[in-house]
Protein backbone atom coordinates (compact mmCIF):
# COMPACT_ATOMS: atom_id res chain seq x y z
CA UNK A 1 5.47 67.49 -29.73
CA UNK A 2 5.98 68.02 -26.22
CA UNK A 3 5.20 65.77 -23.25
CA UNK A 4 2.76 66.38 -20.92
CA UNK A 5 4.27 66.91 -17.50
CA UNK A 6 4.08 64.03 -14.98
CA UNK A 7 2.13 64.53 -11.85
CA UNK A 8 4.37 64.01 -8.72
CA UNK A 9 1.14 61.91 -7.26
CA UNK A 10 0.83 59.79 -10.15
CA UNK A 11 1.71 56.54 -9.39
CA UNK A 12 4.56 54.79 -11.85
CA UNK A 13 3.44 52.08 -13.67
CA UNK A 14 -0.38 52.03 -13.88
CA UNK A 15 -0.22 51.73 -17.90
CA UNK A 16 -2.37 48.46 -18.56
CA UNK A 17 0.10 45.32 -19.32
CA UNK A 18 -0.06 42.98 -21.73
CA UNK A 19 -1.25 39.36 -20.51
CA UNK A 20 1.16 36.83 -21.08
CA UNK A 21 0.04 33.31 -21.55
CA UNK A 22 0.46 30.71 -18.42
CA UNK A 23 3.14 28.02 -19.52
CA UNK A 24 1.28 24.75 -20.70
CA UNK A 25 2.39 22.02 -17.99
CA UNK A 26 4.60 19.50 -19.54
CA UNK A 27 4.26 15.60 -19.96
CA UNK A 28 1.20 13.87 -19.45
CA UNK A 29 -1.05 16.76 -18.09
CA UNK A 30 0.42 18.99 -21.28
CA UNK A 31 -2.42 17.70 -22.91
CA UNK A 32 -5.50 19.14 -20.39
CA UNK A 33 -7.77 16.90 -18.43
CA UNK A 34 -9.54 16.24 -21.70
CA UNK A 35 -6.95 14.51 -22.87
CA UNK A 36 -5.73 12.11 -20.71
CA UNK A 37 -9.71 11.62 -19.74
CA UNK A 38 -10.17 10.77 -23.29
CA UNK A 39 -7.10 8.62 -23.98
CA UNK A 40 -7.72 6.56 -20.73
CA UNK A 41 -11.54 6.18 -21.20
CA UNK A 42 -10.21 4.50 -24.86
CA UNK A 43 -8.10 2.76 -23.20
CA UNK A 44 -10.73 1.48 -21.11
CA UNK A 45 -12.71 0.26 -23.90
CA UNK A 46 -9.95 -2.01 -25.16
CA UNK A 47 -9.50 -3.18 -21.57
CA UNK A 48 -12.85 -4.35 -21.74
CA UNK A 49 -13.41 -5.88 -24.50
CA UNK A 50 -10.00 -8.07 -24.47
CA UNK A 51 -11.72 -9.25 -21.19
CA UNK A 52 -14.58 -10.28 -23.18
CA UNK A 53 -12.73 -11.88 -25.92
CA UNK A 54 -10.68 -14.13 -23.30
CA UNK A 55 -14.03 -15.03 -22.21
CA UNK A 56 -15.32 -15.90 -25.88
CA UNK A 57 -12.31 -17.44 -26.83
CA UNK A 58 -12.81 -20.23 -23.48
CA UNK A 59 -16.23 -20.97 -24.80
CA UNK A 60 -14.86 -21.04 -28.58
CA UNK A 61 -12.41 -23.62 -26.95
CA UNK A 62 -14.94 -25.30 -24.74
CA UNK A 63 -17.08 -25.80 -27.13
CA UNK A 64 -14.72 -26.87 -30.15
CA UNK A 65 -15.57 -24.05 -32.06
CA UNK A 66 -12.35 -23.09 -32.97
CA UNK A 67 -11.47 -25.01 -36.00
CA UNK A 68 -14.63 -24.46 -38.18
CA UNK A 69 -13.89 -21.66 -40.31
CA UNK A 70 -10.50 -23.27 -41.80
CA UNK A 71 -9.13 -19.92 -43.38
CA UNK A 72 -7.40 -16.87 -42.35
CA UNK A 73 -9.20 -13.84 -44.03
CA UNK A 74 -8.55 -10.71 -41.73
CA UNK A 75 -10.55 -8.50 -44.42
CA UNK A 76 -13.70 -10.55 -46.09
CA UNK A 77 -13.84 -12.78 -43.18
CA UNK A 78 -15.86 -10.22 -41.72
CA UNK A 79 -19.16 -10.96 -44.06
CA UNK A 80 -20.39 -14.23 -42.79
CA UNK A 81 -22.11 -16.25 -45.23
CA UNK A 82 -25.41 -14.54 -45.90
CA UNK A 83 -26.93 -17.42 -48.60
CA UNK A 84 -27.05 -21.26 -48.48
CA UNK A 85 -24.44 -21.63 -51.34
CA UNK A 86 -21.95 -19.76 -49.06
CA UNK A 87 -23.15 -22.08 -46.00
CA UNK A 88 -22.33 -24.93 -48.14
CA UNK A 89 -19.26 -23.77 -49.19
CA UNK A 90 -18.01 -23.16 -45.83
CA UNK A 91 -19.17 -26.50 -44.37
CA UNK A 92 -17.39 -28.24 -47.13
CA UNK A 93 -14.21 -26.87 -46.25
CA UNK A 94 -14.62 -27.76 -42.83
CA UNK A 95 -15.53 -31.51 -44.23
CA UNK A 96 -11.77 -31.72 -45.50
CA UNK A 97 -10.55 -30.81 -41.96
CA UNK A 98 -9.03 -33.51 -40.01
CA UNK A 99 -11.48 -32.28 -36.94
CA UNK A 100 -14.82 -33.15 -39.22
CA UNK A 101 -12.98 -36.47 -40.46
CA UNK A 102 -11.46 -37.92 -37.45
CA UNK A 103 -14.44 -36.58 -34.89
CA UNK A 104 -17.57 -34.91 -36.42
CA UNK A 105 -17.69 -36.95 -39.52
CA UNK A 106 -21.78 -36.96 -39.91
CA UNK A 107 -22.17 -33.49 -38.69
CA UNK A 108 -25.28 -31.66 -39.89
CA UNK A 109 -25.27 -27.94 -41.03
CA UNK A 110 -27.19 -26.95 -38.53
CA UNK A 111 -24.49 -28.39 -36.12
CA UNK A 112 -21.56 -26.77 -37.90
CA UNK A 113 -23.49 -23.36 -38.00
CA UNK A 114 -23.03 -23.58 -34.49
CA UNK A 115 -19.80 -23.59 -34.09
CA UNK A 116 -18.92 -21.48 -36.83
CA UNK A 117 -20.61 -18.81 -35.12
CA UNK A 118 -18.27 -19.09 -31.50
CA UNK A 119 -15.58 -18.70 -33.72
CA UNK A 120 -16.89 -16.23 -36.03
CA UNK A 121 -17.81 -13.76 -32.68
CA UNK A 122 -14.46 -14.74 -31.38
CA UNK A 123 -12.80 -12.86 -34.69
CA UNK A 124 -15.25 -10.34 -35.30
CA UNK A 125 -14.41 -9.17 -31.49
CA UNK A 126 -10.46 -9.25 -32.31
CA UNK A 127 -11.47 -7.18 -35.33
CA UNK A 128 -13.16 -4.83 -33.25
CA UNK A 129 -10.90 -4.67 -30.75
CA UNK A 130 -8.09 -3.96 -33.37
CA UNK A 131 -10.20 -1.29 -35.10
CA UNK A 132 -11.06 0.51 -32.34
CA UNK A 133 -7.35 0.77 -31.07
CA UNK A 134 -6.12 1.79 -34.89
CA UNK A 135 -9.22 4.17 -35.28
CA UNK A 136 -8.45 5.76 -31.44
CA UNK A 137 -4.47 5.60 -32.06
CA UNK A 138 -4.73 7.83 -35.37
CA UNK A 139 -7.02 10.12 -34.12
CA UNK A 140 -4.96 11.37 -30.77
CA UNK A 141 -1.95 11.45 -32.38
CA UNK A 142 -2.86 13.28 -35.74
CA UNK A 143 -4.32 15.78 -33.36
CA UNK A 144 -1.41 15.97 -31.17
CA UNK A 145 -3.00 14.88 -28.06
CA UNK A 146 -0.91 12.11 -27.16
CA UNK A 147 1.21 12.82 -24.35
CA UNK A 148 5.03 13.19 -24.30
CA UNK A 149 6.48 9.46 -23.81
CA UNK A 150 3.06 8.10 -24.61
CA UNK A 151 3.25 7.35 -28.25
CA UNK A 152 5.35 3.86 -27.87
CA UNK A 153 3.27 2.84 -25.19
CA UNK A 154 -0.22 3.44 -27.05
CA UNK A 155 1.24 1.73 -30.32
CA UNK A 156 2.82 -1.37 -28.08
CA UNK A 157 -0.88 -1.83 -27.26
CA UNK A 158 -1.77 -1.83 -31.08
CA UNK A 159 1.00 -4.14 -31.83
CA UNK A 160 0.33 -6.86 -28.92
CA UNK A 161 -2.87 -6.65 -30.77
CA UNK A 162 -2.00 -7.85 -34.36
CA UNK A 163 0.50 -10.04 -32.90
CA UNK A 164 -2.41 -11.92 -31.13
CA UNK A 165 -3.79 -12.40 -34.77
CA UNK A 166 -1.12 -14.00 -36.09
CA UNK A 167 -0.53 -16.21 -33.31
CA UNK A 168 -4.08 -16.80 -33.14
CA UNK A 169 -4.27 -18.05 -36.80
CA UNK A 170 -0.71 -20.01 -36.71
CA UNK A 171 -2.87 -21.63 -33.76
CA UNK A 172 -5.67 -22.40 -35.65
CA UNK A 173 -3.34 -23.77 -38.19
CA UNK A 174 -1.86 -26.17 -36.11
CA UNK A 175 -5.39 -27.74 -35.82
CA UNK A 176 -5.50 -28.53 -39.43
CA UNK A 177 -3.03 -30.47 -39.83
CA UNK A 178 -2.24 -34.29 -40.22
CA UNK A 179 -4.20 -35.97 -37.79
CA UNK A 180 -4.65 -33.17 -35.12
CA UNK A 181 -8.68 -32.77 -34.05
CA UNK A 182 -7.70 -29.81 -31.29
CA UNK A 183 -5.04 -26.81 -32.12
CA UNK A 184 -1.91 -27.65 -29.96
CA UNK A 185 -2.12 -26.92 -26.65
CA UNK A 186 1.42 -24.99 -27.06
CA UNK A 187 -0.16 -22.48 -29.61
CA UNK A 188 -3.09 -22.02 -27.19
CA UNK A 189 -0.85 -21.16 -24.36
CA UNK A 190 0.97 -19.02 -26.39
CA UNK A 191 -2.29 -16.95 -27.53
CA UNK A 192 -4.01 -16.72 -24.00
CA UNK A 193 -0.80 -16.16 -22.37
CA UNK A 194 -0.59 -13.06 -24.74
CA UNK A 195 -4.27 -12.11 -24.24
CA UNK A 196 -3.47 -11.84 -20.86
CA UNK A 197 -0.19 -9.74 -21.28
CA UNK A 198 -2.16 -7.29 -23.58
CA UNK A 199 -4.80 -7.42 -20.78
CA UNK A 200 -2.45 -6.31 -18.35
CA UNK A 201 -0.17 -3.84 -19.93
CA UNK A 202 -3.21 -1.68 -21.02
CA UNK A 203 -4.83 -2.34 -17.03
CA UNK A 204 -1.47 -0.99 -16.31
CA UNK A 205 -1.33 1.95 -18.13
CA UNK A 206 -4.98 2.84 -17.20
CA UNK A 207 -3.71 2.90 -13.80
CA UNK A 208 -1.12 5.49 -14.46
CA UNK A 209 -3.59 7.70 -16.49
CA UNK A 210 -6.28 7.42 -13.70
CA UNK A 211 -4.16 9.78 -11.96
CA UNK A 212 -1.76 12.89 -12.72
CA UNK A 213 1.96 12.53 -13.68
CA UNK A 214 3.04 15.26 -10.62
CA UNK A 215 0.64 12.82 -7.90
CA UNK A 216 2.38 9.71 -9.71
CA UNK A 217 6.26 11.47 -8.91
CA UNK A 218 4.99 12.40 -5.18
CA UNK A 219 3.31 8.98 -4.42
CA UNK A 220 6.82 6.62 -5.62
CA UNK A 221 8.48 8.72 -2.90
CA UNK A 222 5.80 6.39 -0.43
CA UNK A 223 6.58 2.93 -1.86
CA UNK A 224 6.71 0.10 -0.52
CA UNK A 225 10.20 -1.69 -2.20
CA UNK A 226 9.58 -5.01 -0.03
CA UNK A 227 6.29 -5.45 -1.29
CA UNK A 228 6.70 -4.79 -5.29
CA UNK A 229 9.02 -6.96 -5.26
CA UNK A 230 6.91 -9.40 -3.71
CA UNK A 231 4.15 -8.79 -5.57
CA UNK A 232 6.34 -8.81 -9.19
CA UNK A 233 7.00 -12.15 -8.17
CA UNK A 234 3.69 -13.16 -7.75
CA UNK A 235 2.59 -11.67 -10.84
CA UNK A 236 4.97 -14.08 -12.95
CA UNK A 237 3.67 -16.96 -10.81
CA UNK A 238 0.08 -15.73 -11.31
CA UNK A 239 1.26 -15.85 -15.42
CA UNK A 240 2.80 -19.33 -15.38
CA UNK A 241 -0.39 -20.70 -13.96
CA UNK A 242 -2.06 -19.20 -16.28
CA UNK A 243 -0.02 -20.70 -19.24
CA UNK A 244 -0.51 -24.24 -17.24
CA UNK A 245 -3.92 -23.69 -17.42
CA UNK A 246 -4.20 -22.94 -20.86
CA UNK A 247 -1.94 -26.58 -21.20
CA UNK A 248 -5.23 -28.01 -19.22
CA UNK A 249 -7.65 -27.09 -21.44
CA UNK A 250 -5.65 -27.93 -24.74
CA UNK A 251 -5.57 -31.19 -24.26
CA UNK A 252 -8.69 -31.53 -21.61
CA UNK A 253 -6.76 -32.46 -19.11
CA UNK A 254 -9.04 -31.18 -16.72
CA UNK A 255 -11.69 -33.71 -17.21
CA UNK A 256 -9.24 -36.46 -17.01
CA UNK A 257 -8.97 -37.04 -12.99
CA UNK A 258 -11.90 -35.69 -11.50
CA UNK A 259 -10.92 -36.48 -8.04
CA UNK A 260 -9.61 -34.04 -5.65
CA UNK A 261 -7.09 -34.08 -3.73
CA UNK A 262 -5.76 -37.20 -5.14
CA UNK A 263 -5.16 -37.32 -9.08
CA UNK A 264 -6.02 -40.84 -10.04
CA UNK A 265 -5.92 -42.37 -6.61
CA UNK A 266 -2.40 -40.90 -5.71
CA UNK A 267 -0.63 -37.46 -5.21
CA UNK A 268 1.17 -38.64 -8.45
CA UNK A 269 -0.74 -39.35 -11.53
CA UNK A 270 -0.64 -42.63 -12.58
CA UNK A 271 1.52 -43.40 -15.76
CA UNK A 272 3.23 -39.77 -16.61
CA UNK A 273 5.75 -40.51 -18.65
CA UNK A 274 4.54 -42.52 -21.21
CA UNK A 275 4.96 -40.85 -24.55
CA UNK A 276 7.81 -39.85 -25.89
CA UNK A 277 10.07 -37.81 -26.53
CA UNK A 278 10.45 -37.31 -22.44
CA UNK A 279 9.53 -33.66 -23.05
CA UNK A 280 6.07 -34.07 -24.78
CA UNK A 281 4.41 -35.42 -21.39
CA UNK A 282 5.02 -31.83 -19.84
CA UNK A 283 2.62 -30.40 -22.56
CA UNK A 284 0.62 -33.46 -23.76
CA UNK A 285 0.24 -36.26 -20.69
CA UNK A 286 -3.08 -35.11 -19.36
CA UNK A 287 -2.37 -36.77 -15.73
CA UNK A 288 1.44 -34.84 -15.48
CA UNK A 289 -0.09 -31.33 -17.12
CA UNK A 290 -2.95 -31.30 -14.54
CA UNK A 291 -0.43 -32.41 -11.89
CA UNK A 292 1.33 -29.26 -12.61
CA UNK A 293 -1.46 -26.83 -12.99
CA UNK A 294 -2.92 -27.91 -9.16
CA UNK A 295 0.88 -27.63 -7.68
CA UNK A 296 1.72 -24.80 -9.41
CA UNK A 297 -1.56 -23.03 -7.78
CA UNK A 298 -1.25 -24.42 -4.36
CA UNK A 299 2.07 -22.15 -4.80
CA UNK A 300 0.82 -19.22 -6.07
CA UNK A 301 -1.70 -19.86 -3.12
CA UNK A 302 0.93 -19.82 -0.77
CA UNK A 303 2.59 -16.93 -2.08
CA UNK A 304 -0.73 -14.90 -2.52
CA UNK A 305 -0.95 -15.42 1.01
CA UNK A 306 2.88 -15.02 2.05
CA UNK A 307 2.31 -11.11 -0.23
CA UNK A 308 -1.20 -10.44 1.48
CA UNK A 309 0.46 -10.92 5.10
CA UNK A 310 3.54 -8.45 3.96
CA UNK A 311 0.80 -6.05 2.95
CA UNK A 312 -1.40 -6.32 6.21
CA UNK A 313 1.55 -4.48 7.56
CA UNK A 314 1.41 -1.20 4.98
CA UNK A 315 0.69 1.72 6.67
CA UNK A 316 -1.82 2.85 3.43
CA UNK A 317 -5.16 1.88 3.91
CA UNK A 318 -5.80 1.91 0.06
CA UNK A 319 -3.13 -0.59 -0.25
CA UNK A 320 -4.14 -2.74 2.53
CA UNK A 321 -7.70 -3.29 0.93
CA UNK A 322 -5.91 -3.84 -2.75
CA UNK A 323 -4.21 -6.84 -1.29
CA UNK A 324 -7.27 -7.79 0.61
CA UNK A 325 -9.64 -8.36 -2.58
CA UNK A 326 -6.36 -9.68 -4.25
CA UNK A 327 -6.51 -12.82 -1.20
CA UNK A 328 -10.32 -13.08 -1.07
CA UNK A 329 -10.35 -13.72 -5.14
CA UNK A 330 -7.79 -15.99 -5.05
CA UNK A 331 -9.52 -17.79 -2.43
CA UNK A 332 -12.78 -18.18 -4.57
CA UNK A 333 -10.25 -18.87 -7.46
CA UNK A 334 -9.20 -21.66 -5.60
CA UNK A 335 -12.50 -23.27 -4.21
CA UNK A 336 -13.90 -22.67 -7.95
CA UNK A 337 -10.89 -24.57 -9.74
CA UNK A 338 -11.60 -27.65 -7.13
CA UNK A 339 -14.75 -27.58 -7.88
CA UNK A 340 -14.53 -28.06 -12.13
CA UNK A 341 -11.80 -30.71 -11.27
CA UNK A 342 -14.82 -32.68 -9.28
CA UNK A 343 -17.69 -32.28 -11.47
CA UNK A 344 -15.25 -33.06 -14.59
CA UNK A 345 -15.12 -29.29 -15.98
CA UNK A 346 -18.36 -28.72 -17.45
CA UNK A 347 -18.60 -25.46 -19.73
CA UNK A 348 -20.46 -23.57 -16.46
CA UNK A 349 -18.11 -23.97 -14.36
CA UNK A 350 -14.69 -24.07 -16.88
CA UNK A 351 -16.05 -20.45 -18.01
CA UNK A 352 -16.21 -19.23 -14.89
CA UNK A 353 -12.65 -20.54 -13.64
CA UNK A 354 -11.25 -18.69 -16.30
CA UNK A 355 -13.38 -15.75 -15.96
CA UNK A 356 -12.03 -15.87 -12.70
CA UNK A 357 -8.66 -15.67 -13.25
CA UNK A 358 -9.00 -12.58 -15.48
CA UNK A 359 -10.42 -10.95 -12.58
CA UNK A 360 -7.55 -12.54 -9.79
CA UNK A 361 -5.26 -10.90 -12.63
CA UNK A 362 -6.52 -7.15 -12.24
CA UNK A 363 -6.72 -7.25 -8.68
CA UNK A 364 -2.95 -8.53 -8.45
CA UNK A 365 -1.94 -5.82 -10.70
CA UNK A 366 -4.32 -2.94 -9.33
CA UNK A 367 -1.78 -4.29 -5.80
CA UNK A 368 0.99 -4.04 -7.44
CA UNK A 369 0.74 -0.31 -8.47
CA UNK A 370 -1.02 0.84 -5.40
CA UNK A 371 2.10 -0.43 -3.63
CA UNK A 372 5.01 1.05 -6.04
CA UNK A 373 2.23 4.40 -6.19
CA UNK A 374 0.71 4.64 -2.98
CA UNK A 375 -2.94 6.94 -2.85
CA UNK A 376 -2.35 9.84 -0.43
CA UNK A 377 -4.25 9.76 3.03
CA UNK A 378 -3.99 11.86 6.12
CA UNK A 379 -2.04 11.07 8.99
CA UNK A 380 -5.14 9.50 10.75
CA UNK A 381 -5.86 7.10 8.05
CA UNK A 382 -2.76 5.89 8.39
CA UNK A 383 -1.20 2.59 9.95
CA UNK A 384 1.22 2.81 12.90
């Protein structure tokens, strides 16, 4: 068959082509918006509600809650007793605890219903909190909507989480045994101090998601060396305290002196080395522990304010205000914590000194990042 002649006007290469796909962007945007919208907003949701747990978990403490239900049952525990022969049953276990026999002996049901609800919320939350991460896990990553280098981090979070259980149950465990009417303060340091990692590596990674991988690469070129280190430092210093305090309220320690600034009449408190081995006063003496949680925060004060005046002098406004809220919490911190020493650390105020601290604990890690990931502002914005 012959061709048909070509025009010498006809322009070469008006033939329709056929569309080739746009390359998918790689890493963390490969996903689409929805995505990382959806993983972070999940991510959220745990972030939340380990906030609220820390907070249930004080009053559970405050309000000796934490030894009534005397057996670990991840599963059935779930059901609370829903007749009076299941009531009974419960509060007779609790009657062979050393708690009931060397402190509550008389206790009425009603009583013990009481606090075997604190600590039944406080589990029932950790089971929620580890459902929802297992139930959001599966579903982004059997979908494939997990982001390249994501899948370790978004299972670290699950596994902080069941680690917390364990060490949550070895703590109550530590309550029940010979002659103890409190779980040791060690174990309770150990579980809030991981609450409050878990708390902050999923912050963290919120952070990160809250903005694209590309604005994350251009923004490190804008850090501020000087001041992450700074403020790495003062985020271990913000953790120790928090450990000390958890040392406070194991052993009550912070109704023991309530004088301020004295402890006992003295900078010193009275007697500290009593017991012994030498070590068990740095965890047990309630005079010594206290001692250390107030010196250990007028330091963290001092280098909360050392980090805030490095920061003053960032040319980012964004960052400027980060460390700004970081000083004016800590200050409140601060004020509040003298405060529960004077009045003897009633619930109110105990609550709301560690409530406190969770929120002293984002703002020094939402500093952190905005220094090692400065926001991007124009020229005028910026500090000279």
């Amino acid at each position: 068959m012959a061709t048909k002649p070509r025009s010498i006007f006809e322009e070469v290469g008006t033939a329709p082509k056929a569309r080739v796909a746009a390359p998918r962007p790689g890493g963390i945007d490969g996903a689409g918006k929805g995505a990382r919208r959806s993983i972070r907003n999940w991510l959220v949701a745990i972030f939340l509600m380990v906030a609220l747990i820390i907070a249930v978990g004080g009053m559970t403490r405050l309000t000796d809650s934490g030894l009534s239900i005397t057996e670990w049952a991840p599963i059935s525990g779930a059901i609370p007793p829903l007749s009076e022969a299941t009531w009974a049953a419960e509060f007779a276990a609790y009657q062979q605890s050393p708690e009931y026999l060397l402190q509550n002996a008389g206790m009425s049901l009603a009583e013990f219903k009481y606090i075997y609800w604190w600590e039944w919320g406080h589990r029932q939350l950790a089971r929620t909190i580890g459902m929802v991460w297992a139930v959001g896990f599966v579903f982004f990553w059997a979908t494939g909507r997990i982001p390249t280098g994501w899948t370790l981090r978004l299972f670290s979070i699950g596994a902080l989480i069941g680690l917390q259980g364990t060490v949550g149950w070895l703590m109550v465990n530590s309550g029940l045994q010979g002659e103890q009417t409190d779980v040791q303060s060690y174990w309770l340091a150990a579980h809030l101090g991981m609450a409050f990692f878990t708390f902050g590596v999923t912050g963290w990674f919120i952070l990160k998601l809250g903005r694209k991988e590309a604005d994350l690469m251009v923004a490190r070129r804008a850090a501020e060396p000087q001041l992450v280190r700074l403020s790495s430092v003062l985020i271990v210093a913000a953790f120790v305290q928090i450990l000390l305090g958890a040392l406070v309220a194991g052993i009550d320690a912070g109704r023991a002196f309530p004088t301020w600034p004295d402890i006992g009449g003295g900078f010193f408190p009275p007697d500290p080395f009593q017991l012994t081995p030498l070590w068990r006063n740095f965890f047990e003496d309630a005079g010594l522990v206290q001692f250390m949680h107030r010196t250990a925060g007028y330091l963290l004060v001092l280098l909360g304010f050392v980090v805030w005046l490095r920061a003053r002098r960032s040319p980012n406004t964004v960052t400027r205000g980060a460390y700004g809220v970081m000083m004016a919490v800590m200050a409140a911190q601060v004020v509040l914590g003298i405060v529960t020493v004077v009045y003897a650390a009633p619930i109110p105020l105990a609550i709301a000194h560690q409530i406190t601290a969770v929120v002293l604990w984002v703002t020094i890690l939402r500093a952190r990042f905005l220094a090692g990931y400065p926001v991007a502002q124009s020229i005028r914005g910026a500090k000279a």
